[in-house]
C-alpha atoms as a PDB file:
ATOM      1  CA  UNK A   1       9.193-103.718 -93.067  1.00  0.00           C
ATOM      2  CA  UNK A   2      11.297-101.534 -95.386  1.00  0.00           C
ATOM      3  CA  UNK A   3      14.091-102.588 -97.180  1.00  0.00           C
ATOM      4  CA  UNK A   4      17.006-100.711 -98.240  1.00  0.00           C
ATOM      5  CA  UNK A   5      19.478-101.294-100.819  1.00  0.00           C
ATOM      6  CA  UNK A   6      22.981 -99.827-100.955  1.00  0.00           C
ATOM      7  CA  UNK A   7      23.585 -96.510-102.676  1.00  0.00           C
ATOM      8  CA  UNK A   8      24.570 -96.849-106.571  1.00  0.00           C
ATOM      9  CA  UNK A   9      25.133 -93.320-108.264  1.00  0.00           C
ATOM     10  CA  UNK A  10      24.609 -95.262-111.788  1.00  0.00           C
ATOM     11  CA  UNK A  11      20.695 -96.087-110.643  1.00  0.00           C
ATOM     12  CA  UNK A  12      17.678 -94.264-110.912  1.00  0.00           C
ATOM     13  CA  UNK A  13      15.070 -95.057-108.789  1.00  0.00           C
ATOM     14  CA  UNK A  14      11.229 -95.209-110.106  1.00  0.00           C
ATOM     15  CA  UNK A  15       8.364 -95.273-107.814  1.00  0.00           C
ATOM     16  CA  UNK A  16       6.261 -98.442-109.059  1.00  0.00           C
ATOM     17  CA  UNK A  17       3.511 -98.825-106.343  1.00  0.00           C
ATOM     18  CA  UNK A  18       2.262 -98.942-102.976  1.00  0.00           C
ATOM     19  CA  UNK A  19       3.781-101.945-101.759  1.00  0.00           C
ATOM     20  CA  UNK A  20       0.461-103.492-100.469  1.00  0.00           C
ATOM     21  CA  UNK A  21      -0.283-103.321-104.363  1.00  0.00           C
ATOM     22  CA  UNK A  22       2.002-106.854-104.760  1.00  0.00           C
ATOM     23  CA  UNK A  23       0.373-109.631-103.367  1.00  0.00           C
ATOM     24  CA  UNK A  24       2.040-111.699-100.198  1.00  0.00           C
ATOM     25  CA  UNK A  25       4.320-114.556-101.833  1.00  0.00           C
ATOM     26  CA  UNK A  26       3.683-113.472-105.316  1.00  0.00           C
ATOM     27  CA  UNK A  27       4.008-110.897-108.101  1.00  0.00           C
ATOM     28  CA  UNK A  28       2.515-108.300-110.037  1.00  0.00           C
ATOM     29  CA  UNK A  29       3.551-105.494-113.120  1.00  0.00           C
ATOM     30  CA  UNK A  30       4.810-101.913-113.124  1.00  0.00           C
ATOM     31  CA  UNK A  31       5.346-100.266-116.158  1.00  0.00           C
ATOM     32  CA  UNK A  32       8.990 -97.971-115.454  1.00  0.00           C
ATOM     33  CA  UNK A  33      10.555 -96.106-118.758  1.00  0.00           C
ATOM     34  CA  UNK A  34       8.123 -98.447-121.165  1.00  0.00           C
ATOM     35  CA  UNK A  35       9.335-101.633-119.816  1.00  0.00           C
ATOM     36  CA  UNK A  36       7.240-104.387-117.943  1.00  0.00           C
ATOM     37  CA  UNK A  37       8.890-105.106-115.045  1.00  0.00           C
ATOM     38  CA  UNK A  38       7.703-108.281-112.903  1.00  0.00           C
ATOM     39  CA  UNK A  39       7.872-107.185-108.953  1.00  0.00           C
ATOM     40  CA  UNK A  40       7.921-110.443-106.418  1.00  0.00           C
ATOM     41  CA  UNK A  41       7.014-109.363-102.767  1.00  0.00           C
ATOM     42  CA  UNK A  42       8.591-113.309-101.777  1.00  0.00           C
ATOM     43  CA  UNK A  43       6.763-112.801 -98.068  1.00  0.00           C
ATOM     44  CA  UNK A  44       8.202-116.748 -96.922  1.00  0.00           C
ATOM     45  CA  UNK A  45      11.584-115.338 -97.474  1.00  0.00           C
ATOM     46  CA  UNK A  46      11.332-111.496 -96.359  1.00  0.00           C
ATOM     47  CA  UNK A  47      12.714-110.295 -99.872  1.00  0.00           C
ATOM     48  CA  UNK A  48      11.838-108.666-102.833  1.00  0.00           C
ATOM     49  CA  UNK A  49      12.370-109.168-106.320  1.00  0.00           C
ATOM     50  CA  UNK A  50      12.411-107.458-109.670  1.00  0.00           C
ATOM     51  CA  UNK A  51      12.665-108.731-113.035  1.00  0.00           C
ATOM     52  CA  UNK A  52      11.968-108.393-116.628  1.00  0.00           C
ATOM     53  CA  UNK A  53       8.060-109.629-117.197  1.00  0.00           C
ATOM     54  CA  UNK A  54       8.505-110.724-120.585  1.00  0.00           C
ATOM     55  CA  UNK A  55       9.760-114.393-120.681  1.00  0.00           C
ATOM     56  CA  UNK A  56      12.375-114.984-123.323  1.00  0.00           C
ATOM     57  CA  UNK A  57      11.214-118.614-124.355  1.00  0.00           C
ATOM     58  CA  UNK A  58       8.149-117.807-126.106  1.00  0.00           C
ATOM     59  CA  UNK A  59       8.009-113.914-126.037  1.00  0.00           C
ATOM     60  CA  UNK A  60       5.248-113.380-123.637  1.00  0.00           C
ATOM     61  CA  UNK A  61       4.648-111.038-120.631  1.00  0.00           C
ATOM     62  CA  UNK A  62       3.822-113.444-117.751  1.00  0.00           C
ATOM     63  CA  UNK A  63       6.186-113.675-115.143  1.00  0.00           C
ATOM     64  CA  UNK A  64       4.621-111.475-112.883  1.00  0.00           C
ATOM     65  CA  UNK A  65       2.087-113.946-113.062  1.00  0.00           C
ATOM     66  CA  UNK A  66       4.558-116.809-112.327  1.00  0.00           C
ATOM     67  CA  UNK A  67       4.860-119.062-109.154  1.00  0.00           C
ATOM     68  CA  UNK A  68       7.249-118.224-106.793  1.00  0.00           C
ATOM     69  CA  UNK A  69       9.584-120.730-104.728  1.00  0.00           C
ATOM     70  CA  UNK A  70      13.121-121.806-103.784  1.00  0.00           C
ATOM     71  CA  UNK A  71      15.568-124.279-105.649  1.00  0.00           C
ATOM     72  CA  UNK A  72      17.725-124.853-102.628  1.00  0.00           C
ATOM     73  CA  UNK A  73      18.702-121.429-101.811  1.00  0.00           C
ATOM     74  CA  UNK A  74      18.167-119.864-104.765  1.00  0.00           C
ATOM     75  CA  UNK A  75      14.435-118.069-105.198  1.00  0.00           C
ATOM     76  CA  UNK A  76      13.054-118.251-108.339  1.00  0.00           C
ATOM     77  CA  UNK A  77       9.962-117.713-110.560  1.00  0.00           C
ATOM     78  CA  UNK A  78       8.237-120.494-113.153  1.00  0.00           C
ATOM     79  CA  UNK A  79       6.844-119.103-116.265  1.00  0.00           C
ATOM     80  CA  UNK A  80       3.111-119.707-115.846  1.00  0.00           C
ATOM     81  CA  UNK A  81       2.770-121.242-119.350  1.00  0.00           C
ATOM     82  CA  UNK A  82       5.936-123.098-120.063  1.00  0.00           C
ATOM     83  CA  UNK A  83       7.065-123.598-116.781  1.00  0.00           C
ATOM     84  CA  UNK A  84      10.262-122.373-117.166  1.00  0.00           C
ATOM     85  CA  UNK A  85      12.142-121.264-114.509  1.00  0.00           C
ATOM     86  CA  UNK A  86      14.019-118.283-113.528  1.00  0.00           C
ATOM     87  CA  UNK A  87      16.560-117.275-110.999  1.00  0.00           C
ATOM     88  CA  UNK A  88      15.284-114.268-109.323  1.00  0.00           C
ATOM     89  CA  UNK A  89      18.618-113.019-108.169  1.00  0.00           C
ATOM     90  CA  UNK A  90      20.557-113.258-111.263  1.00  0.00           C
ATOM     91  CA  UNK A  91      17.809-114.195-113.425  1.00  0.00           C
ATOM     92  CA  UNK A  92      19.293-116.792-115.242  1.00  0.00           C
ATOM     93  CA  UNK A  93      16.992-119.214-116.228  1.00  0.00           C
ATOM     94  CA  UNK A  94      17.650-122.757-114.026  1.00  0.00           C
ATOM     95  CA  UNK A  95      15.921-125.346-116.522  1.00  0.00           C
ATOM     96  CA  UNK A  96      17.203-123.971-119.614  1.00  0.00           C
ATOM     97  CA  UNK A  97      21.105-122.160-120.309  1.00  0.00           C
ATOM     98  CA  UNK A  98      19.739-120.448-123.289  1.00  0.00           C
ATOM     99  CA  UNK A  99      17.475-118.140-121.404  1.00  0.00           C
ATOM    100  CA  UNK A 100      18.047-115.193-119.102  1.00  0.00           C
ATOM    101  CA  UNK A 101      16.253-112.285-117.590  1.00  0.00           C
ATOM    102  CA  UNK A 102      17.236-109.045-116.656  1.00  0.00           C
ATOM    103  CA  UNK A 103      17.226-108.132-112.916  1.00  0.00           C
ATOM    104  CA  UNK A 104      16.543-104.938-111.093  1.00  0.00           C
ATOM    105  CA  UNK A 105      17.280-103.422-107.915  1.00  0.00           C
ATOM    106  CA  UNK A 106      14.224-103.429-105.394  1.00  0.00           C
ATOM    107  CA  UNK A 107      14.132-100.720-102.321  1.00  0.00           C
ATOM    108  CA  UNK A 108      10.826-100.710-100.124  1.00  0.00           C
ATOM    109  CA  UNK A 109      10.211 -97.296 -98.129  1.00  0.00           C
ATOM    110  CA  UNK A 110       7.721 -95.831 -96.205  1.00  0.00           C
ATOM    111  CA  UNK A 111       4.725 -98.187 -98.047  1.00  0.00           C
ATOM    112  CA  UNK A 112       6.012 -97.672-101.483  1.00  0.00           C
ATOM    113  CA  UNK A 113       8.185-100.222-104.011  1.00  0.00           C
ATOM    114  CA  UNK A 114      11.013 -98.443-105.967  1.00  0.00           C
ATOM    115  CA  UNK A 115      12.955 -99.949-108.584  1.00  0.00           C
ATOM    116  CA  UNK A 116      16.139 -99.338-109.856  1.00  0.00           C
ATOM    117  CA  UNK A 117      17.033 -98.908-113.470  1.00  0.00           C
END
């Protein structure tokens, strides 16, 4: 299935991977302009995701590495050390205000995952 996202003339688009690359309902790591960015292929849900991989609480690149779920609606990822948990749509961080994450723009075409910077 590809997914499209809406045209944005501020956003450049980097190829990360083949999208068979991310695991079903979970994540995995692209490096795009020297940043590690977390890439959730949520399969339960029929979206993905894109965040920052480096988890603000104790400085360490996991999240891709994270568990994936819902809190109600909202889909979010747990920090697989500290369990902290992060909105994946606005990637503010649901158990603690202090924390956020940056988001990024997914687009799925033709077998590949682009993300938008």
């Amino acid at each position: 299935m590809d997914v499209l996202v809406a045209p944005n003339p501020d956003i450049t688009w980097h190829l990360a991977c083949e999208a068979d690359a991310i695991p079903e309902d979970g994540g995995a790591c692209a490096l795009i302009n020297g940043r590690q960015i977390a890439i959730f292929n949520f399969t339960r849900r029929g979206e993905w995701y894109a965040t920052d991989n480096e988890c603000p609480h104790r400085q360490q690149m996991a999240l891709s590495r994270g568990m994936i779920g819902s809190q109600g609606d909202e889909p979010k990822v747990a920090c697989p050390f500290h369990k902290k948990t992060f909105s994946l749509q606005s990637g503010q961080c649901l158990t603690d205000d202090a924390y956020q994450i940056a988001t990024y723009p997914v687009k799925v075409d033709a077998g590949f995952v682009y993300i938008g910077v």
